[in-house]
Protein backbone atom coordinates (compact mmCIF):
# COMPACT_ATOMS: atom_id res chain seq x y z
CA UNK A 1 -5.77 -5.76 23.79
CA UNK A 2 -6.21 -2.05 24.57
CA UNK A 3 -4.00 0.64 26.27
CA UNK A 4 -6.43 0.71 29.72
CA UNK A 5 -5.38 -3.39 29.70
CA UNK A 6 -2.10 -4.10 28.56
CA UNK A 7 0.76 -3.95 31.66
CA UNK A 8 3.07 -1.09 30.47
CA UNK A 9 6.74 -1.97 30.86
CA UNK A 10 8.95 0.53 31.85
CA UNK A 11 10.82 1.77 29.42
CA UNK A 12 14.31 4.26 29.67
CA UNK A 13 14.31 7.57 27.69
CA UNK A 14 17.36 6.35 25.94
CA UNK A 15 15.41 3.04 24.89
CA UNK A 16 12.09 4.79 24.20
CA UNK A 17 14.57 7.24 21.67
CA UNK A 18 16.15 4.22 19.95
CA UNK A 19 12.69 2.99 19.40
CA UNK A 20 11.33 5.87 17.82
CA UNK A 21 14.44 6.84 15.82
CA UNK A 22 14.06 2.63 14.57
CA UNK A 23 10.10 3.45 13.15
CA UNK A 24 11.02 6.88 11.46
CA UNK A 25 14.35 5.28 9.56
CA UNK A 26 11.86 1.93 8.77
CA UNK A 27 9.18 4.22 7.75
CA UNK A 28 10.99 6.60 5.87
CA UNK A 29 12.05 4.07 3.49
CA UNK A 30 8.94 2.65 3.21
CA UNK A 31 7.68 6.16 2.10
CA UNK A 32 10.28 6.11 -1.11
CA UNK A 33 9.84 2.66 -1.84
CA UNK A 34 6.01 3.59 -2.06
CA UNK A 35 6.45 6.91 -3.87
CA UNK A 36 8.87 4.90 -6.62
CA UNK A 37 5.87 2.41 -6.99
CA UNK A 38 2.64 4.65 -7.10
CA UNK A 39 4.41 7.17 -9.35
CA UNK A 40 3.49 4.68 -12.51
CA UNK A 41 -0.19 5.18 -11.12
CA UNK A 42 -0.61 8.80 -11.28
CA UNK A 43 2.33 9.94 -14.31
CA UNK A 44 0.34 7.18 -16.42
CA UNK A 45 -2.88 10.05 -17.28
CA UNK A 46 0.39 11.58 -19.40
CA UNK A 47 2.18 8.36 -20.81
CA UNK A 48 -0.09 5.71 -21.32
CA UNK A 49 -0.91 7.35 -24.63
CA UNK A 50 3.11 6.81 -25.39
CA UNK A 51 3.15 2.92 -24.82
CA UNK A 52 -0.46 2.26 -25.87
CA UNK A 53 -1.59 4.62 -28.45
CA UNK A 54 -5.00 4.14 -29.60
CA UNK A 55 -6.78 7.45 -29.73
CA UNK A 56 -9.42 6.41 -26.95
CA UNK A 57 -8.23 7.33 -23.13
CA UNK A 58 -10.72 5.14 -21.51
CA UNK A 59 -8.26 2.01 -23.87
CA UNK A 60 -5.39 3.48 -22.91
CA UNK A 61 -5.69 3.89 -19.63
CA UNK A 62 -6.93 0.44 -19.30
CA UNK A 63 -3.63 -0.75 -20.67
CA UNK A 64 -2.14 1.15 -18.41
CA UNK A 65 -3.86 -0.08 -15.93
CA UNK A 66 -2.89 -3.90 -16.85
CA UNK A 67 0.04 -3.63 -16.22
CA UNK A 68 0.18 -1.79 -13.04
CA UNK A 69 -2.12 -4.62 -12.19
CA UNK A 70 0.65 -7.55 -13.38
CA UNK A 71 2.66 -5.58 -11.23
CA UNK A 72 0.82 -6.61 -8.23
CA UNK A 73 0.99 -10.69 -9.17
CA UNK A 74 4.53 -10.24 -8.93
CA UNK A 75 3.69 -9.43 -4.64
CA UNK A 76 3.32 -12.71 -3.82
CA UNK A 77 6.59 -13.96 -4.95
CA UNK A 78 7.89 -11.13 -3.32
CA UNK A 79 6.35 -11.64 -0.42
CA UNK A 80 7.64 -15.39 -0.13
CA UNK A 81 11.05 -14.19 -0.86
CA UNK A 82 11.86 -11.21 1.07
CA UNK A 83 9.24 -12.90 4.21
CA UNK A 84 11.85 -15.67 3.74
CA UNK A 85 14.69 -14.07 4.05
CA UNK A 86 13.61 -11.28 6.91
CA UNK A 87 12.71 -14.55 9.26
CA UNK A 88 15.97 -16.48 7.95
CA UNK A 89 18.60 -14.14 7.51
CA UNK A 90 17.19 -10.44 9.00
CA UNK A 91 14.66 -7.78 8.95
CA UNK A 92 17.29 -5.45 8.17
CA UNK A 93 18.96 -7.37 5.09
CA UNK A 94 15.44 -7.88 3.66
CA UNK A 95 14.40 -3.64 3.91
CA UNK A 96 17.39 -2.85 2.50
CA UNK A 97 17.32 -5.69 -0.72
CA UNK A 98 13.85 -4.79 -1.44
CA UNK A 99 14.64 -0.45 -1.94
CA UNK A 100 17.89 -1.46 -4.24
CA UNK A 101 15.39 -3.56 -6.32
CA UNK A 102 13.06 -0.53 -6.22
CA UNK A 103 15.69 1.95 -7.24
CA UNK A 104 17.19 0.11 -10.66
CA UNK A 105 13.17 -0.69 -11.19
CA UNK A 106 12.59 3.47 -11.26
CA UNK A 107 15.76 4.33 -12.98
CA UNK A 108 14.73 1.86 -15.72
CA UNK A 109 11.31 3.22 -16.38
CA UNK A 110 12.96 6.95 -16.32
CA UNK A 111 15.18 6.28 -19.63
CA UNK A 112 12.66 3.79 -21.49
CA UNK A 113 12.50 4.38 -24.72
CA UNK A 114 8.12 4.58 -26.16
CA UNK A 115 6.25 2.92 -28.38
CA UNK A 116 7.00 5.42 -31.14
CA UNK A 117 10.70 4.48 -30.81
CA UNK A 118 11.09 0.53 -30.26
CA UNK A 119 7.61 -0.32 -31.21
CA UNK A 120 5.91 -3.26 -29.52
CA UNK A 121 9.41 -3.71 -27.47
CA UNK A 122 7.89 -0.66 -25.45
CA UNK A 123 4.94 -2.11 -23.41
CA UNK A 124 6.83 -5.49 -23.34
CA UNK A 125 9.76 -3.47 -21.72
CA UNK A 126 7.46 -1.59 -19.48
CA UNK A 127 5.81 -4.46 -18.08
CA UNK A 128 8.96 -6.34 -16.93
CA UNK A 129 10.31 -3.16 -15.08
CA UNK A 130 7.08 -3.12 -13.41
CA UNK A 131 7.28 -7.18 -12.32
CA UNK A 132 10.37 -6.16 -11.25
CA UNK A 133 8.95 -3.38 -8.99
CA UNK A 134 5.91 -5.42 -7.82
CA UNK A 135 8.81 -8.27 -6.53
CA UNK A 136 10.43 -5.47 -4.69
CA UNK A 137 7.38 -3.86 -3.38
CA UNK A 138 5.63 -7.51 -2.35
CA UNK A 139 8.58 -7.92 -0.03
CA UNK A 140 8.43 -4.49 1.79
CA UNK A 141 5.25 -4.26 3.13
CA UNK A 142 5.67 -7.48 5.25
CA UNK A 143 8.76 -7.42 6.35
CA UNK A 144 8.29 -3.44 7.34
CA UNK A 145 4.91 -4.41 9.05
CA UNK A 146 6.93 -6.78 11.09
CA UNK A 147 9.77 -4.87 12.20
CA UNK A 148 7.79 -1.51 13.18
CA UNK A 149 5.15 -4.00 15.17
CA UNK A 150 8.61 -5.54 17.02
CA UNK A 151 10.00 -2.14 17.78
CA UNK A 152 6.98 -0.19 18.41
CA UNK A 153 6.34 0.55 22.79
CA UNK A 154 3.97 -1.55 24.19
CA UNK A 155 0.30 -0.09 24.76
CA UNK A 156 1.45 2.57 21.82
CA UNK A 157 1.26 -0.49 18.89
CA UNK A 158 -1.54 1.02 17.00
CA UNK A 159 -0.01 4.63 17.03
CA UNK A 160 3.43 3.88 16.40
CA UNK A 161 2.21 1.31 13.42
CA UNK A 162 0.25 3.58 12.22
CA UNK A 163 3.25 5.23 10.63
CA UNK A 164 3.51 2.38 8.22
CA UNK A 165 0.40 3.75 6.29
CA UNK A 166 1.42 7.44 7.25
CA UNK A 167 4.44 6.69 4.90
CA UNK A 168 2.92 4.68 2.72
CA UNK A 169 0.16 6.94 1.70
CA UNK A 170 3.27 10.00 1.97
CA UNK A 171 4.28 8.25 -0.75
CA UNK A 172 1.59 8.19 -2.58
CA UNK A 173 1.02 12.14 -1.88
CA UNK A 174 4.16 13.23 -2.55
CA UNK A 175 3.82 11.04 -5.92
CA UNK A 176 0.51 13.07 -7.07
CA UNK A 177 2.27 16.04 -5.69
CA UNK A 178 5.02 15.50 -7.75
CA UNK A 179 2.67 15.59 -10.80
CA UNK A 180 0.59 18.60 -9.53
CA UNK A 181 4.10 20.66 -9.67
CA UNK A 182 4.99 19.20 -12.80
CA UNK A 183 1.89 20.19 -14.05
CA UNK A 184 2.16 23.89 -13.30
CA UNK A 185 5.17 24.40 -15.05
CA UNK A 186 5.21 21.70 -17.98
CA UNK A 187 2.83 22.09 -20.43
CA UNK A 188 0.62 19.04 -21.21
CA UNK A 189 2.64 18.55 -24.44
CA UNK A 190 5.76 18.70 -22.74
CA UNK A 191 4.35 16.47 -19.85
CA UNK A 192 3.61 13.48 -22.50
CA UNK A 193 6.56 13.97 -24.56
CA UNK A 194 9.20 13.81 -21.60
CA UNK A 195 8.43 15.31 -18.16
CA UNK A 196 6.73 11.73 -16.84
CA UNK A 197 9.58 11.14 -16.59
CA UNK A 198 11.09 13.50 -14.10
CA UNK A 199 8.93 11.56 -11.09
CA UNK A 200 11.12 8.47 -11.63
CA UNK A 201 14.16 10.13 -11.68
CA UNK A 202 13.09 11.81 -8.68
CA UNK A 203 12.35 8.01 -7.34
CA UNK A 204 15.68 6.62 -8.00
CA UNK A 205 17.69 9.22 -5.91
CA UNK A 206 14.99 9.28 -3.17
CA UNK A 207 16.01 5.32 -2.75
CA UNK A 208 19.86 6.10 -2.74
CA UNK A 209 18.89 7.91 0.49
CA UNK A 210 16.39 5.19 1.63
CA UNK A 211 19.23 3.23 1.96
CA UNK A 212 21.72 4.91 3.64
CA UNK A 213 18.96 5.51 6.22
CA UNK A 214 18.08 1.54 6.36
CA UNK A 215 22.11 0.88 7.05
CA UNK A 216 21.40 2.57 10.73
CA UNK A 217 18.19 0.32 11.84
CA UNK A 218 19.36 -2.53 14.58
CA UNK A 219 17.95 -5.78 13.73
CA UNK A 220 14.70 -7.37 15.95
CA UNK A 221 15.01 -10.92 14.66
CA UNK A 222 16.58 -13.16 17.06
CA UNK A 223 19.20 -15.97 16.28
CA UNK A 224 17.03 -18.40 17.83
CA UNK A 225 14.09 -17.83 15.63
CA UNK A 226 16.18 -17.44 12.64
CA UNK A 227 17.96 -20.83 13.63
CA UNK A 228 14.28 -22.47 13.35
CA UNK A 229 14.64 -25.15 10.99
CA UNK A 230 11.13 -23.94 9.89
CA UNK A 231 11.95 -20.26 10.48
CA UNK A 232 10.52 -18.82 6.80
CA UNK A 233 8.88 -21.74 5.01
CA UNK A 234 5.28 -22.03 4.15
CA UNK A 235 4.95 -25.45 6.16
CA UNK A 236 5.06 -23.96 9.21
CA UNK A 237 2.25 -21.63 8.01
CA UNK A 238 0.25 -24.30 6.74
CA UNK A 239 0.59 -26.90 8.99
CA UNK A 240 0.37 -24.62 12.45
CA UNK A 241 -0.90 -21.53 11.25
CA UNK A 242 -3.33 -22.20 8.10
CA UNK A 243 -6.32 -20.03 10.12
CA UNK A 244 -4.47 -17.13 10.85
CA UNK A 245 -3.35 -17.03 7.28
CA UNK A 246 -6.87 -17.87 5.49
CA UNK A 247 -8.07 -14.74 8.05
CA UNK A 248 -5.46 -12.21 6.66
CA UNK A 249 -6.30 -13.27 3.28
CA UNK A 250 -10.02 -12.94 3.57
CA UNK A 251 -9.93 -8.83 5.36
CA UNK A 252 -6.87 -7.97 3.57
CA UNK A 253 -8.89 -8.57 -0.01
CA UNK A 254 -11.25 -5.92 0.87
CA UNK A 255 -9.10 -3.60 2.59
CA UNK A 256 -6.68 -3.72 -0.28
CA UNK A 257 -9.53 -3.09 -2.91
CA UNK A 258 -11.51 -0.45 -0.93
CA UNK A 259 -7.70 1.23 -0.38
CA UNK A 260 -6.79 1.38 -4.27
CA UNK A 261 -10.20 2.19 -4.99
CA UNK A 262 -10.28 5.32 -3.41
CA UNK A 263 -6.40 6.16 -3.99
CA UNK A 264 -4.66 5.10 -7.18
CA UNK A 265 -8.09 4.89 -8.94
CA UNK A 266 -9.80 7.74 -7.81
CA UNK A 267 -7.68 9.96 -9.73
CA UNK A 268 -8.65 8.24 -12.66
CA UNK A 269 -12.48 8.17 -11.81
CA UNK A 270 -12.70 11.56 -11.31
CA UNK A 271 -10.87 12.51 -14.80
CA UNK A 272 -13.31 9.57 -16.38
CA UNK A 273 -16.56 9.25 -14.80
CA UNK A 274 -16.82 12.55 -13.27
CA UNK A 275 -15.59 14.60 -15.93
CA UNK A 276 -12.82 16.81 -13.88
CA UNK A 277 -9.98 17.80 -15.84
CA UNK A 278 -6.66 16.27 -14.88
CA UNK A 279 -5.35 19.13 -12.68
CA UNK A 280 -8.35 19.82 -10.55
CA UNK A 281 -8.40 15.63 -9.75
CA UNK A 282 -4.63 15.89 -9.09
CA UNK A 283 -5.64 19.16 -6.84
CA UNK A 284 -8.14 16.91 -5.31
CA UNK A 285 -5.98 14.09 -4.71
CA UNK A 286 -3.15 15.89 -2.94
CA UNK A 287 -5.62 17.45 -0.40
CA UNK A 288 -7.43 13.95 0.39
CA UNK A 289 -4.03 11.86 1.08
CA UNK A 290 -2.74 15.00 2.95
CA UNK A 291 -5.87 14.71 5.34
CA UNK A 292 -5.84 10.71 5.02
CA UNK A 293 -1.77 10.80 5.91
CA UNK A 294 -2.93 12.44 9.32
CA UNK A 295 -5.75 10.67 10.01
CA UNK A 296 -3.51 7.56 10.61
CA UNK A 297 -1.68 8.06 13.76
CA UNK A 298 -5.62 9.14 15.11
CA UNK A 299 -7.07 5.85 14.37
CA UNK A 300 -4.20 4.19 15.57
CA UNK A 301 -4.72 5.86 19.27
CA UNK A 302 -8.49 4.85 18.54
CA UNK A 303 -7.45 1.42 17.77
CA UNK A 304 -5.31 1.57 21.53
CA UNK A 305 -7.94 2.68 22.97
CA UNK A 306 -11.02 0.14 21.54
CA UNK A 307 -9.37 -2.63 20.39
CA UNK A 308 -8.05 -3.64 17.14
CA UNK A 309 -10.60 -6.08 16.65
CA UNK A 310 -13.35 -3.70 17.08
CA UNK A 311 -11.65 -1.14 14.97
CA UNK A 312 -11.54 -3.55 11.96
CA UNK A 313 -14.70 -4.49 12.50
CA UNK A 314 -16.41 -1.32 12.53
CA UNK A 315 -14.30 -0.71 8.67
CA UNK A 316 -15.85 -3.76 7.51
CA UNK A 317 -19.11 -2.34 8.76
CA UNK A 318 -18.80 1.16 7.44
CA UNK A 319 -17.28 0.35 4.26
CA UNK A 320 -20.27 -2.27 3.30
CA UNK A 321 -22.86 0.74 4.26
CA UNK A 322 -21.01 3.78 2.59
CA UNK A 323 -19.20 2.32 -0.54
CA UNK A 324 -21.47 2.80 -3.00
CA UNK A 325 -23.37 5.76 -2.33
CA UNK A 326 -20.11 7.87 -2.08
CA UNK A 327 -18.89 6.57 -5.52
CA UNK A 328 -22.70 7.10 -6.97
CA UNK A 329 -22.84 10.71 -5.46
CA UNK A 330 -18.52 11.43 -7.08
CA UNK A 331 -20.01 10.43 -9.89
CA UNK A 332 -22.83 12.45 -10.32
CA UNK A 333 -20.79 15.88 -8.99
CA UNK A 334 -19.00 18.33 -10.51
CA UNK A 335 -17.87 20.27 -7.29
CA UNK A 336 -14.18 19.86 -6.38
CA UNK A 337 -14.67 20.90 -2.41
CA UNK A 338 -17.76 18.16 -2.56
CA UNK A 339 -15.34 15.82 -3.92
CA UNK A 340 -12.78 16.04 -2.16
CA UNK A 341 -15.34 16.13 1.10
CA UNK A 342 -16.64 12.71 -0.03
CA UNK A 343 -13.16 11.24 -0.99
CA UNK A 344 -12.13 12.05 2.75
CA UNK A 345 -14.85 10.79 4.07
CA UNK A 346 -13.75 7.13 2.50
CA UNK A 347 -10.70 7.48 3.45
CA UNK A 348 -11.86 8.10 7.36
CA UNK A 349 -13.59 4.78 7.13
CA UNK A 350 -10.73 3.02 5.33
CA UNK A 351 -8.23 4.63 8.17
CA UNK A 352 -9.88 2.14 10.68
CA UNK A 353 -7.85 -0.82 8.80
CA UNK A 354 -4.97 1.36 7.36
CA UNK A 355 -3.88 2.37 10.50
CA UNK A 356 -3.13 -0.83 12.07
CA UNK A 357 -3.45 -3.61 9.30
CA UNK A 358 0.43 -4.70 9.82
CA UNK A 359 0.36 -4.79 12.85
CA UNK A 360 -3.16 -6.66 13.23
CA UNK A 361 -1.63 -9.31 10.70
CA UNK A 362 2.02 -9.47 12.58
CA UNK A 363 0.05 -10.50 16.15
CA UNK A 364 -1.40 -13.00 14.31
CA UNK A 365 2.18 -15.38 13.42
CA UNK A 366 4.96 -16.17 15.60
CA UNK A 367 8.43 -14.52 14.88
CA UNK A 368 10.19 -17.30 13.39
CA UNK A 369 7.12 -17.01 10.16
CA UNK A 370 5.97 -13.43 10.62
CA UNK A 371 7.25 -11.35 8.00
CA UNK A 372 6.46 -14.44 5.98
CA UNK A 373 3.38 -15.05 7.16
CA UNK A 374 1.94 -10.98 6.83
CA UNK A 375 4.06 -10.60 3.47
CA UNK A 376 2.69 -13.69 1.45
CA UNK A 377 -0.59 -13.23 2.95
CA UNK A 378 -1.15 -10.00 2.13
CA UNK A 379 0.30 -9.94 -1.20
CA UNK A 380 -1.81 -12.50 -2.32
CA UNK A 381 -5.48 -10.67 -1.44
CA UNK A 382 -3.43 -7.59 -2.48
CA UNK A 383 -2.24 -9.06 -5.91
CA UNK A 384 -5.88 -10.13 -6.69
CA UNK A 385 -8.22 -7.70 -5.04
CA UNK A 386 -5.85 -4.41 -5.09
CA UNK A 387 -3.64 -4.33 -7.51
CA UNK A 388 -6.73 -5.48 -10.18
CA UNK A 389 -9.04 -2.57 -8.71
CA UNK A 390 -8.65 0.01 -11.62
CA UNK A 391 -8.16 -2.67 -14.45
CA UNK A 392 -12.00 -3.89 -12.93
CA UNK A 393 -13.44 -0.28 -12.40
CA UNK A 394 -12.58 0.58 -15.87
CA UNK A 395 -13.48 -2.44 -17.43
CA UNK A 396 -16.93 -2.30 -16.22
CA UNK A 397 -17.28 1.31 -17.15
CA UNK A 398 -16.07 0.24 -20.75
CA UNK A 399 -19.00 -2.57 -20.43
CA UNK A 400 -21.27 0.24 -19.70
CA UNK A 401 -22.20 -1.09 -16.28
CA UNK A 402 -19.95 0.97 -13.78
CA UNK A 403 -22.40 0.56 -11.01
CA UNK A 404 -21.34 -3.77 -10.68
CA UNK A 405 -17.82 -1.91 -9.56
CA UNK A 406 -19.83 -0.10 -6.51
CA UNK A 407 -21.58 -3.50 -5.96
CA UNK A 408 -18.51 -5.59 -6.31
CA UNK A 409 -16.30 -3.27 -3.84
CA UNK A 410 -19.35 -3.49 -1.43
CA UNK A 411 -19.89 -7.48 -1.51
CA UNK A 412 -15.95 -7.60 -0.60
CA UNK A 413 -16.36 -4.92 2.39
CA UNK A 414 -19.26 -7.25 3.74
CA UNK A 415 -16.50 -10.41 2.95
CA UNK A 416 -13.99 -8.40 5.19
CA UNK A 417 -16.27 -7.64 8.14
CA UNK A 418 -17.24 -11.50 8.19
CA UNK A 419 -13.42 -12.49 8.70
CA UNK A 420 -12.71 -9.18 11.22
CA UNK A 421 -14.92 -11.10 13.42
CA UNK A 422 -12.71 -14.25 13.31
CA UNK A 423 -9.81 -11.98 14.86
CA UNK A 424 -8.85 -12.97 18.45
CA UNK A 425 -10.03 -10.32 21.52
CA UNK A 426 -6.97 -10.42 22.59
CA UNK A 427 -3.76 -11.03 20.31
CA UNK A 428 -1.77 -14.27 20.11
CA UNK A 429 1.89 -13.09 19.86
CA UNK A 430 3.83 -9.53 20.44
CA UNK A 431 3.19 -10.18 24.07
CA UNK A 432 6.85 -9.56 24.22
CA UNK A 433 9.01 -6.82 23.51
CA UNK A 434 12.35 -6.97 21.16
């Protein structure tokens, strides 16, 4: 469906405020809950060395990588959970569960004691906070996807969804930011032996506020959904919606890679493969999810405008064609405007699924199974395929054969484009407003 063919409703100025006031207190939660979970990613370049000491970064890392990895198995759970209770009990109630759960997670990592101090008890430690964080985090992106796709004005879905990722990926900025400011006034001594963890600190008040902002959002689940005897439960998915659910699964695997690939990992790539120091690939960073922050609400009008099914389609596309010769040519460069030029350039192409992947997924299940249906979904490819992309870059750069990672992020963009065609012309459900 496209702006030039949906019917616009009328809609009040009082009602179009409410709406817009409901996606910026969704969204700006989803921004800390985010920030609190890609901290680990970008802080790690300083303490990986104090859980895993082994004297070789490319090890440590990896280990660090592992677990921000077994992080992501916990999504699924998380998404069954919270999906459960955001068709059973409230949209609402689930948002604000999920951020608490976030909070104590960030808190925890902020006073854990290292390796040097506990011993073995460290990583063991480490990686339970983190399951605990990947529960929390498996249940927000659902049931967030489904409530801004329910609130957003009709023939506006794409833009005002878009603000998912624009949050999402603020969190991710302001995480690397976080770390660039850190880095100018810490010394990288000081930065391994204590300031990492300053960002979780930072995290764990940010979500005291997250919450006080989720306590104003109206709910969009109705009582008559909720009242479904199969409201939440993977039998209705199965047994009436097993397609819709196999698509999501089958773009969301290489969205989610292609996303953490040039994200979370990219900082890493550039430090390992490329041979930047830290600062100039944190200075990188910042500027490439500032510019891929506002791209989103851009591709979203696109995505209004063309069609969301020709918007995916055209990521699946470009991502197959321009995957690996933009990691081949970061690689091979030692020019921070080049990379940074290049990095965008990924992130253009990755904006075409970004942009308006929750909502794409939500117009796929009915209410009484859709934050179930997008949350489990999407945590599962994400689990597998996302959350495992740096553990597989670096393992096949420690194999000596980092050019299978171009091939394998490639083979799952082609995988992605296959299923993008599968999506309906014109969507199923959200014919309706809330």
């Amino acid at each position: 469906m496209t702006a030039t063919t949906a019917t616009q409703p009328h809609y009040t100025a009082e009602e179009k405020r409410k709406r817009v006031f409901a996606i910026i207190s969704a969204s700006s939660g989803n921004l800390v809950e985010w920030f609190d979970f890609y901290v680990y990613s970008f802080a790690s370049i300083y303490f990986a060395s104090q859980f895993f000491p082994s004297g070789n970064p490319t090890t440590e890392f990896l280990k660090s990588a592992a677990v921000f990895a077994v992080g992501f198995l916990m999504r699924p759970i998380g998404g069954w959970l919270f999906g459960r209770i955001a068709d059973r009990v409230g949209r609402k109630k689930s948002m604000m569960i999920s951020v608490m759960m976030m909070c104590g997670g960030s808190l925890a990592i902020a006073v854990l004691p290292t390796y040097a101090s506990i011993g073995v008890a460290a990583p063991i430690l480490l990686l339970i906070v983190r399951m605990f964080q990947g529960l929390s985090v498996g249940g927000e992106y659902g049931t967030t996807a489904t409530y801004m796709s329910e609130v957003a004005l009709r023939g506006q879905r794409g833009f005002f969804s878009s603000f998912q990722y624009v949050t999402l990926i603020g969190g991710q900025l302001l995480a690397v930011l976080t770390v660039v400011v850190l880095e100018v006034f810490l010394t990288e001594a000081e930065l391994k032996a204590w300031g990492w963890r300053i960002p979780f600190v930072i995290g764990a008040i940010a979500a005291v506020v997250s919450l006080l902002l989720r306590r104003t959002l109206h709910e969009t689940g109705k009582a008559a959904d909720q009242d479904n005897k199969e409201a939440g439960t993977l039998a209705n998915i199965f047994k009436h919606h097993r397609a819709a659910f196999i698509t999501v699964i089958g773009y969301t695997a290489g969205g989610s890679l292609i996303f953490y690939t040039f994200t979370t990992y990219m900082q890493k790539y550039l430090v390992n493969s490329a041979g930047m120091p830290a600062k100039t690939a944190s200075i990188i960073m910042t500027g490439a999810l500032f510019a891929y922050m506002c791209m989103q609400p851009l591709f979203g009008m696109l995505a209004d405008r063309i069609g969301r099914r020709n918007s995916m389609m055209l990521f699946g596309a470009l991502g197959a064609l321009a995957t690996y010769p933009i990691l081949h040519l970061l690689r091979g460069n030692d020019s921070p405007f080049m990379a940074f030029m290049l990095i965008t350039l990924a992130l253009a192409i990755v904006s075409l699924y970004t942009s308006i992947s929750g909502l794409v997924k939500a117009e796929m299940f009915p209410p009484e199974v859709r934050a179930l249906g997008v949350g489990f979904s999407y945590a599962i490819a994400n689990a597998i395929f996302g959350g495992s992309a740096e553990f597989v870059g670096l393992t096949f750069k420690n194999l000596g054969h980092e050019n299978w990672f171009f091939v394998y992020v490639t083979v799952l963009m082609v995988i992605a484009f296959l299923f993008s065609t599968r999506l309906p012309k014109t969507p199923s459900y959200l014919h309706t407003d809330h």
